[in-house]
C-alpha atoms as a PDB file:
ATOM      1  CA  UNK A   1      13.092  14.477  25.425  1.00  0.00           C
ATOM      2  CA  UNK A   2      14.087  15.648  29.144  1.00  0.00           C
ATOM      3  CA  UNK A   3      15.464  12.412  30.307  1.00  0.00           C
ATOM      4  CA  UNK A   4      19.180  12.859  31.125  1.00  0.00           C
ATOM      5  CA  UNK A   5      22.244  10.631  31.632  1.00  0.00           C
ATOM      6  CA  UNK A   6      21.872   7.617  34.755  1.00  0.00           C
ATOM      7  CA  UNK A   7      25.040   6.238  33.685  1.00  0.00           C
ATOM      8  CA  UNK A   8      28.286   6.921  32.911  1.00  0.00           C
ATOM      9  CA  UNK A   9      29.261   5.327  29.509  1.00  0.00           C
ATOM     10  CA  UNK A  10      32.736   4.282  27.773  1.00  0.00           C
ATOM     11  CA  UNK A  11      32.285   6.641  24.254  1.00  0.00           C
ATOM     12  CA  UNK A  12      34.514   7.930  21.347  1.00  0.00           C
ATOM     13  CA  UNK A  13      33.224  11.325  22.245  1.00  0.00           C
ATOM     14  CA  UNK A  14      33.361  12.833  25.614  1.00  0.00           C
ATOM     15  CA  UNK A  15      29.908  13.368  27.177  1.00  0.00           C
ATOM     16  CA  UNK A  16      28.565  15.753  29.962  1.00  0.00           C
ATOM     17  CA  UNK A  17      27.510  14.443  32.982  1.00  0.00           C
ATOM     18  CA  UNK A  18      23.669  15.767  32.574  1.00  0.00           C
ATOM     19  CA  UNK A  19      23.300  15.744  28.879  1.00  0.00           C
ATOM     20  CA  UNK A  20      19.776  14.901  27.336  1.00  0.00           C
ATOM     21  CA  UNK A  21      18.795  11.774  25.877  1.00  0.00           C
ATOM     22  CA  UNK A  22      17.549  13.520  22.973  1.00  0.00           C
ATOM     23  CA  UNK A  23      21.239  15.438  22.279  1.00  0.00           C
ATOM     24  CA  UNK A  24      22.830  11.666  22.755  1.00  0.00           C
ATOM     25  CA  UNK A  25      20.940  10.589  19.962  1.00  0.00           C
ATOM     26  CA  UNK A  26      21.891  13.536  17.968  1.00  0.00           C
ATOM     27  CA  UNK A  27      25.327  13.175  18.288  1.00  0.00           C
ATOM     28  CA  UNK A  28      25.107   9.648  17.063  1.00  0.00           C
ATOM     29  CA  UNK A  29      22.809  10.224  14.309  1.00  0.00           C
ATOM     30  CA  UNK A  30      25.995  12.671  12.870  1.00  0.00           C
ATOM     31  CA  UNK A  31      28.801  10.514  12.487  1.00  0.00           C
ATOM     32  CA  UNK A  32      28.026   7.054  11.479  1.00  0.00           C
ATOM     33  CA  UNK A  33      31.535   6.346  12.789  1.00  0.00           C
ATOM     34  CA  UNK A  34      30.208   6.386  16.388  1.00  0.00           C
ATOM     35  CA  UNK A  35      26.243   5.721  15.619  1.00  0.00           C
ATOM     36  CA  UNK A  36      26.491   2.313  16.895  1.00  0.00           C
ATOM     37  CA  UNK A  37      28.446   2.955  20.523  1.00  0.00           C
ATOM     38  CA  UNK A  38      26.022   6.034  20.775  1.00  0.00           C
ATOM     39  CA  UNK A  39      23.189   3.873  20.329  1.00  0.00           C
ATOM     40  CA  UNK A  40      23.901   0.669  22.300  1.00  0.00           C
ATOM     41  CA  UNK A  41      24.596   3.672  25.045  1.00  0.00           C
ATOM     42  CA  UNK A  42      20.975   5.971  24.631  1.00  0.00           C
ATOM     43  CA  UNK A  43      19.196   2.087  24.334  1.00  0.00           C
ATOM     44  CA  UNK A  44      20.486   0.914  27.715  1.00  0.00           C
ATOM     45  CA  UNK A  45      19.247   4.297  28.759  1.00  0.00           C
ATOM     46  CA  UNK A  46      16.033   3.951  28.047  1.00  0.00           C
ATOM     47  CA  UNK A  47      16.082   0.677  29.354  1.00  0.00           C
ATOM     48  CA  UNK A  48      17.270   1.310  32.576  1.00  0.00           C
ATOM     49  CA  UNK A  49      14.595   0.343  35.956  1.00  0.00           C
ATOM     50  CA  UNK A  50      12.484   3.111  36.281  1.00  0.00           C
ATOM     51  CA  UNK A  51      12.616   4.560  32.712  1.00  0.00           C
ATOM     52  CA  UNK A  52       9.032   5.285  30.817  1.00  0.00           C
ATOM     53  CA  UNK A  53       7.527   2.256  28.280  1.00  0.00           C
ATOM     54  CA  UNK A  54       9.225   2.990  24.989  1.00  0.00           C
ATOM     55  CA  UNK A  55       8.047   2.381  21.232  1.00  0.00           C
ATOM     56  CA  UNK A  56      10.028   0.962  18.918  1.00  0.00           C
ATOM     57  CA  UNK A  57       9.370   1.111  15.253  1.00  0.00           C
ATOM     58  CA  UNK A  58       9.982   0.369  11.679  1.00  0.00           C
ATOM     59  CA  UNK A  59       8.215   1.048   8.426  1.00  0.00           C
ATOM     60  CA  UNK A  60       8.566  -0.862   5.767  1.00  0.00           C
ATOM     61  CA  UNK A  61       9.032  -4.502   6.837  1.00  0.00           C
ATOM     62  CA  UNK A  62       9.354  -6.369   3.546  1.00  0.00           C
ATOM     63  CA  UNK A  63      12.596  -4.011   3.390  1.00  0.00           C
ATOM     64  CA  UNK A  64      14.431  -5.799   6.208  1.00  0.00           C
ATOM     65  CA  UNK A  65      13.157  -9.751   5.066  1.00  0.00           C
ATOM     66  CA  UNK A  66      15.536 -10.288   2.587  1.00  0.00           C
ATOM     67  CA  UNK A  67      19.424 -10.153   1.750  1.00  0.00           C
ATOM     68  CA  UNK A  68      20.482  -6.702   2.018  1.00  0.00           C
ATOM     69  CA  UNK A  69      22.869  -5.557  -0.877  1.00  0.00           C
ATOM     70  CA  UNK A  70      26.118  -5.693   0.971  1.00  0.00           C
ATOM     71  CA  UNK A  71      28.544  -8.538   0.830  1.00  0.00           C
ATOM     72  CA  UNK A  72      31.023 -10.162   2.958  1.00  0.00           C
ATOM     73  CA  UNK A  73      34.758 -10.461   2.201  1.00  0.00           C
ATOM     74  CA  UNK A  74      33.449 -14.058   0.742  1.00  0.00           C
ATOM     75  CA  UNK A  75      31.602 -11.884  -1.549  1.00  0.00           C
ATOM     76  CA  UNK A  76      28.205 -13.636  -0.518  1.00  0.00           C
ATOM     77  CA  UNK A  77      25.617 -11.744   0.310  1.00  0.00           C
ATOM     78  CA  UNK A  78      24.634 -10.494   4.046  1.00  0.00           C
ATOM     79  CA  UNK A  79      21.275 -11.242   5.551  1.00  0.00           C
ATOM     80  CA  UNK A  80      19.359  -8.336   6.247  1.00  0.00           C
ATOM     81  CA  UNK A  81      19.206  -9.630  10.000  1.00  0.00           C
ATOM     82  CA  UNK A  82      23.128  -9.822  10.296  1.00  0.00           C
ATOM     83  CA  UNK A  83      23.028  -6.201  10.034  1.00  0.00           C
ATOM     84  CA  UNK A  84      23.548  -4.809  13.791  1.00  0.00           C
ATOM     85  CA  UNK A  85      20.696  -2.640  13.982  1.00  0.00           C
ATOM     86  CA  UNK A  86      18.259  -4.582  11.925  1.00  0.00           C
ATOM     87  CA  UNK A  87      19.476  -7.512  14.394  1.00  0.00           C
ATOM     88  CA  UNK A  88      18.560  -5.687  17.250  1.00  0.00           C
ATOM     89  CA  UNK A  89      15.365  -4.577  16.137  1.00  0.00           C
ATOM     90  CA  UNK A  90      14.163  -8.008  14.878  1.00  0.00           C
ATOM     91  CA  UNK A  91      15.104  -9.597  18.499  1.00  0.00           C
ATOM     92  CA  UNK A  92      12.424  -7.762  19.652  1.00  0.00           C
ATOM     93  CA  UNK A  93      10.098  -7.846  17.087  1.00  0.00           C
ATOM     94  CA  UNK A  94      10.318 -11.645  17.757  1.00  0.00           C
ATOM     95  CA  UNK A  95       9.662 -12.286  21.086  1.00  0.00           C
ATOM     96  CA  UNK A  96      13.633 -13.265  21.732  1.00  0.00           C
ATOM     97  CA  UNK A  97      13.823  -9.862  23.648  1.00  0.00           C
ATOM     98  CA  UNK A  98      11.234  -7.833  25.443  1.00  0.00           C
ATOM     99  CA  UNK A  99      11.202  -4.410  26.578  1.00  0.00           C
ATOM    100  CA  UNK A 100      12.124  -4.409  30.354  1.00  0.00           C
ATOM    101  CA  UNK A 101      10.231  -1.458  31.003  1.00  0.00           C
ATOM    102  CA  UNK A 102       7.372  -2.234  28.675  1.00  0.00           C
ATOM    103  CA  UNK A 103       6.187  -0.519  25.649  1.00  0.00           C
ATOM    104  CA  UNK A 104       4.955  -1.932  21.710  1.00  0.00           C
ATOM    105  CA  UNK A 105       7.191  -3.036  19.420  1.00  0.00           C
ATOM    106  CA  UNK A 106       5.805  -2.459  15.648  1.00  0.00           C
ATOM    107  CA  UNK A 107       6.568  -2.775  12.207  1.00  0.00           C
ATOM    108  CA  UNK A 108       4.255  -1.570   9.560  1.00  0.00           C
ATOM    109  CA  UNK A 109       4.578  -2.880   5.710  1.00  0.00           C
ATOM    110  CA  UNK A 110       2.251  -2.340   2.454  1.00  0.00           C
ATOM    111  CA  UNK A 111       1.324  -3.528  -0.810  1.00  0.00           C
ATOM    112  CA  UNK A 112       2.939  -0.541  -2.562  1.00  0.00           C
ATOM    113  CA  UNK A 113       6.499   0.256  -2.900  1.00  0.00           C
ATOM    114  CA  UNK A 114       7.463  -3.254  -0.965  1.00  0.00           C
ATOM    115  CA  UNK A 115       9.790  -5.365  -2.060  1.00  0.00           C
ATOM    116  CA  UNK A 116       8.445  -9.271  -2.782  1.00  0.00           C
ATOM    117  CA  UNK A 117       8.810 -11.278   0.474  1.00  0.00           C
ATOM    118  CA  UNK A 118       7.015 -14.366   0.238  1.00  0.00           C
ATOM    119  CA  UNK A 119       8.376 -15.514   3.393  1.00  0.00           C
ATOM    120  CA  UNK A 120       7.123 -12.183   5.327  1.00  0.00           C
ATOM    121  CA  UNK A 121       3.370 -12.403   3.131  1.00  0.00           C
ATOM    122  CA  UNK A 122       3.125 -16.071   4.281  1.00  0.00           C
ATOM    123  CA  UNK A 123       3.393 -15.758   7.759  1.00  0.00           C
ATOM    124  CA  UNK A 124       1.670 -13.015   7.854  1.00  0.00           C
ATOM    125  CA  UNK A 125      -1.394 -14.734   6.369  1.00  0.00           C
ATOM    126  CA  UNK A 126      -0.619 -17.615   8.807  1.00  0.00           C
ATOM    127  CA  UNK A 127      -0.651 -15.084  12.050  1.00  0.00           C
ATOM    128  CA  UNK A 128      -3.733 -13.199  11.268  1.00  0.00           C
ATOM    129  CA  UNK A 129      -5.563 -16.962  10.509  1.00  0.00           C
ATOM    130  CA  UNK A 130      -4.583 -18.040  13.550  1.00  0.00           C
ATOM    131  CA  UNK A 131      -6.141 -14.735  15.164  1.00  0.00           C
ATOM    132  CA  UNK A 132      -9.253 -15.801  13.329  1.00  0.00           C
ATOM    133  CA  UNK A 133      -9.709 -19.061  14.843  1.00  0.00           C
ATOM    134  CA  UNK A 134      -9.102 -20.966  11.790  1.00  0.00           C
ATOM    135  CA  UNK A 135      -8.057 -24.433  12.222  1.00  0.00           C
ATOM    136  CA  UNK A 136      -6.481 -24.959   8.708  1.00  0.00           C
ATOM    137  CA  UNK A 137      -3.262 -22.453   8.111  1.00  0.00           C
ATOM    138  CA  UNK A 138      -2.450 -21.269   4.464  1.00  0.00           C
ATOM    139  CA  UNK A 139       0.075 -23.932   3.250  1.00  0.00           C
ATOM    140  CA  UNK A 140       3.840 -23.568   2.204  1.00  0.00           C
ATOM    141  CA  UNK A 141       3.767 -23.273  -1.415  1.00  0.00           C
ATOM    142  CA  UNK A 142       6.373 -26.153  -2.134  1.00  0.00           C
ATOM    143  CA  UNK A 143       7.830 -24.568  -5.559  1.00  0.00           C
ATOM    144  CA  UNK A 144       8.541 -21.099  -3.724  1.00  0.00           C
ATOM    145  CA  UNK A 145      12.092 -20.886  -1.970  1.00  0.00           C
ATOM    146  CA  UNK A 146      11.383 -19.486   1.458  1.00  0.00           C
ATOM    147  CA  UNK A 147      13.340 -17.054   3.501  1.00  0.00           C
ATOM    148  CA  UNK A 148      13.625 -19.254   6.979  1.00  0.00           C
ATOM    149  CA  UNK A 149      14.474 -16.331   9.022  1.00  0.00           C
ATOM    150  CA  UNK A 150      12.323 -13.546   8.152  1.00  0.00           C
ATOM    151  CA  UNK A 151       9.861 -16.498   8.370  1.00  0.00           C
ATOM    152  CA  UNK A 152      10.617 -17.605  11.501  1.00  0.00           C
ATOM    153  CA  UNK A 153      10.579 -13.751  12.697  1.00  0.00           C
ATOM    154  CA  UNK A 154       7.352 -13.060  12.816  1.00  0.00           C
ATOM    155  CA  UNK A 155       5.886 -16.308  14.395  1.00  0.00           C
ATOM    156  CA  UNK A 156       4.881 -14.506  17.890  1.00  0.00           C
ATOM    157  CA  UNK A 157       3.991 -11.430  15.630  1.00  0.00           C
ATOM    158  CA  UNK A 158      -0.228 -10.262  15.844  1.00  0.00           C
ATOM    159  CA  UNK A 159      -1.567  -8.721  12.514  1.00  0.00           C
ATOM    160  CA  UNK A 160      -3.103  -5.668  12.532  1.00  0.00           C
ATOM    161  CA  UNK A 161      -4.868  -4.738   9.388  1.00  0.00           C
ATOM    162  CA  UNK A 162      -5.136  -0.758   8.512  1.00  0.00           C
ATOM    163  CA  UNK A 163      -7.592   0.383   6.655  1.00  0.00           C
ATOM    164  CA  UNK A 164      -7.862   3.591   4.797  1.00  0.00           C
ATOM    165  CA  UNK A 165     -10.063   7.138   6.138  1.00  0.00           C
ATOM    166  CA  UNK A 166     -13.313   7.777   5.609  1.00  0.00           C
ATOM    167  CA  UNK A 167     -14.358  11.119   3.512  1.00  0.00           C
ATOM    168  CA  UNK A 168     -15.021  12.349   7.091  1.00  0.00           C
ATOM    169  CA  UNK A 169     -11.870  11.217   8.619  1.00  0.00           C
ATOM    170  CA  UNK A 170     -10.114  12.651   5.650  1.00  0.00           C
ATOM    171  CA  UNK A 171     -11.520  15.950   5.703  1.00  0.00           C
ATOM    172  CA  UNK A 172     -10.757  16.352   9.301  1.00  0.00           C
ATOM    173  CA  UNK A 173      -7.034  15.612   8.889  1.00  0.00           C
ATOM    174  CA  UNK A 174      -7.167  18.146   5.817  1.00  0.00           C
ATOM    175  CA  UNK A 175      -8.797  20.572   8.215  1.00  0.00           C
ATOM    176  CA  UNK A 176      -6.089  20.030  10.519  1.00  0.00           C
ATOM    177  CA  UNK A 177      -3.183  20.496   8.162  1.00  0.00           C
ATOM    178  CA  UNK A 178      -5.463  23.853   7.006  1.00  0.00           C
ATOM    179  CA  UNK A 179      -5.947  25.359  10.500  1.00  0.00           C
ATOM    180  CA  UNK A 180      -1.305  24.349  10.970  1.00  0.00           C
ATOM    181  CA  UNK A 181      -0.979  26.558   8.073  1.00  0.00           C
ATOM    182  CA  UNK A 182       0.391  23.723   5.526  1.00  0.00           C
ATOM    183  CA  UNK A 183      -2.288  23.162   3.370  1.00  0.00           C
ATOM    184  CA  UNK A 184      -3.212  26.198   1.424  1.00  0.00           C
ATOM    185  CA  UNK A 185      -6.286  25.602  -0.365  1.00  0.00           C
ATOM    186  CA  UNK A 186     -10.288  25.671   0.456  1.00  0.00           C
ATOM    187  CA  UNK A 187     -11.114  22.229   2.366  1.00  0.00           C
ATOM    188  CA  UNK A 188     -14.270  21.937   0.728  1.00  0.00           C
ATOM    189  CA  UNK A 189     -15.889  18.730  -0.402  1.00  0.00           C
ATOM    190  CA  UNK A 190     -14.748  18.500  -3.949  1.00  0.00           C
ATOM    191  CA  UNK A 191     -11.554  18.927  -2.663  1.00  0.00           C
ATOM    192  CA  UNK A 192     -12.222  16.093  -0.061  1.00  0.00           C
ATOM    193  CA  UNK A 193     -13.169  14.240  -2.560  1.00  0.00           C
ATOM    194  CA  UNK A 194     -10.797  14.395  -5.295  1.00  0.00           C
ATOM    195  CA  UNK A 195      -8.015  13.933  -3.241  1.00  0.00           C
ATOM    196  CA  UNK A 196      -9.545  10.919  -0.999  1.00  0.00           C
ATOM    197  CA  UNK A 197     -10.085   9.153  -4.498  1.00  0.00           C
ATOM    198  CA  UNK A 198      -6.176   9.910  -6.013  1.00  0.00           C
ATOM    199  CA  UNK A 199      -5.260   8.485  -2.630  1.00  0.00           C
ATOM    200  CA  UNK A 200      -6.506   5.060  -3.084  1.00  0.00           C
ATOM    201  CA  UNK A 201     -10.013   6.047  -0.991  1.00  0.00           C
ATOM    202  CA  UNK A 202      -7.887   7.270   1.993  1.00  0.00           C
ATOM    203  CA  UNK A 203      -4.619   6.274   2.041  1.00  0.00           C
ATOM    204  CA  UNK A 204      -2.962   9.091   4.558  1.00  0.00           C
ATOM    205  CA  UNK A 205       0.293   9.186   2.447  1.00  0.00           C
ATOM    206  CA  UNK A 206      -1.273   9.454  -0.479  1.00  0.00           C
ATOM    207  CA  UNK A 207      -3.473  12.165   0.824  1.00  0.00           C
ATOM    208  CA  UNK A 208      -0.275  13.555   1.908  1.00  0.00           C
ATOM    209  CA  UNK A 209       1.786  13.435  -1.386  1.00  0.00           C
ATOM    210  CA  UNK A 210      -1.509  14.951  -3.035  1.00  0.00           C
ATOM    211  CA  UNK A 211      -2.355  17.830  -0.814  1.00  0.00           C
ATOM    212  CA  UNK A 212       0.423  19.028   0.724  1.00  0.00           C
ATOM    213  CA  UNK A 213       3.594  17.999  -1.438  1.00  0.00           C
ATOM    214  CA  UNK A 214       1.689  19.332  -4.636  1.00  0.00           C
ATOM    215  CA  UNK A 215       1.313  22.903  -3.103  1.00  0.00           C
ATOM    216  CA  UNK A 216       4.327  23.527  -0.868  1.00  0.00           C
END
């Protein structure tokens, strides 16, 4: 990232006048002592008028819909959304916030190695019906206790549905991690196939794990 400094900022650490975005974010991404300052500084950054449409991310949703593990000095449990940069994130994700300058704000979640969020499944179901048309929603189950917040999170949310390669598609990214030099076997179409079927027909990170974390 070339982008450099437009403001001056109020830091633990002392900071060059023309420093790069990308070395603010490295400096807080060493000391979690400072991670938070450093951030709330590179985010008003990339905020500022005149600054490019950003992207902001998360994987693994379900993660983030629940009580986190950590406890107040109550000893009750903390909401995953009281924690400040799950907070901020979820602001956006929500609609409370936008992005001044533009830009997507996603979150991508799966079946597999996701924690149970009934809450987060529901209105999901209930978001991508409502894409559909459909004039009867998915009702609340009345036995299941329901997480009001992550619930209420995702109302202004669309659904986007992924869908695993094709043999074709797969091949090509196999080709592509052959021709970079990090897959080290024939690309052939037994290979294709065998590892498109381990992966679930085409699921990249399970293409991944079998291709390229088996061999380097």
């Amino acid at each position: 990232m070339s982008l450099e400094l437009l403001h001056q900022h109020t830091l633990p650490i002392p900071l060059q006048s023309n420093i790069s975005l990308a070395r603010l974010a490295e400096l807080g991404a060493r000391d979690p002592e400072i991670a938070w300052p450093v951030f709330l500084a590179f985010w008003k950054e990339i905020t500022s008028p005149d600054r490019p449409p950003i992207l902001f991310a998360l994987d693994g949703l379900s993660h983030i819909m629940k009580n986190s593990a950590y406890r107040s000095p109550e000893y009750e449990l903390i909401h995953a959304h009281d924690l400040v940069l799950v907070k901020h994130f979820v602001e956006y994700l929500s609609g409370a916030k936008t992005l001044p300058n533009g830009g997507a704000v996603i979150a991508a979640t799966t079946k597999s190695n996701s924690p149970l969020s009934y809450a987060t499944d529901l209105a999901l179901k209930q978001r991508e019906e409502r894409q559909s048309g459909k004039q009867e929603l998915t009702k609340v189950d009345p036995w299941a206790k329901i997480d009001m917040r992550a619930y209420e999170s995702l109302q202004a949310a669309r659904v986007m549905k992924l869908k695993g390669l094709s043999k074709a598609e797969a091949r090509g990214l196999m080709e592509y991690w052959a021709a970079s030099g990090l897959l080290r076997q024939r690309v052939d179409e037994r290979t294709v196939t065998e590892k498109w079927a381990l992966s679930g027909k085409g699921i990249v990170g399970e293409i991944e794990r079998g291709a390229l974390r088996m061999t380097l």
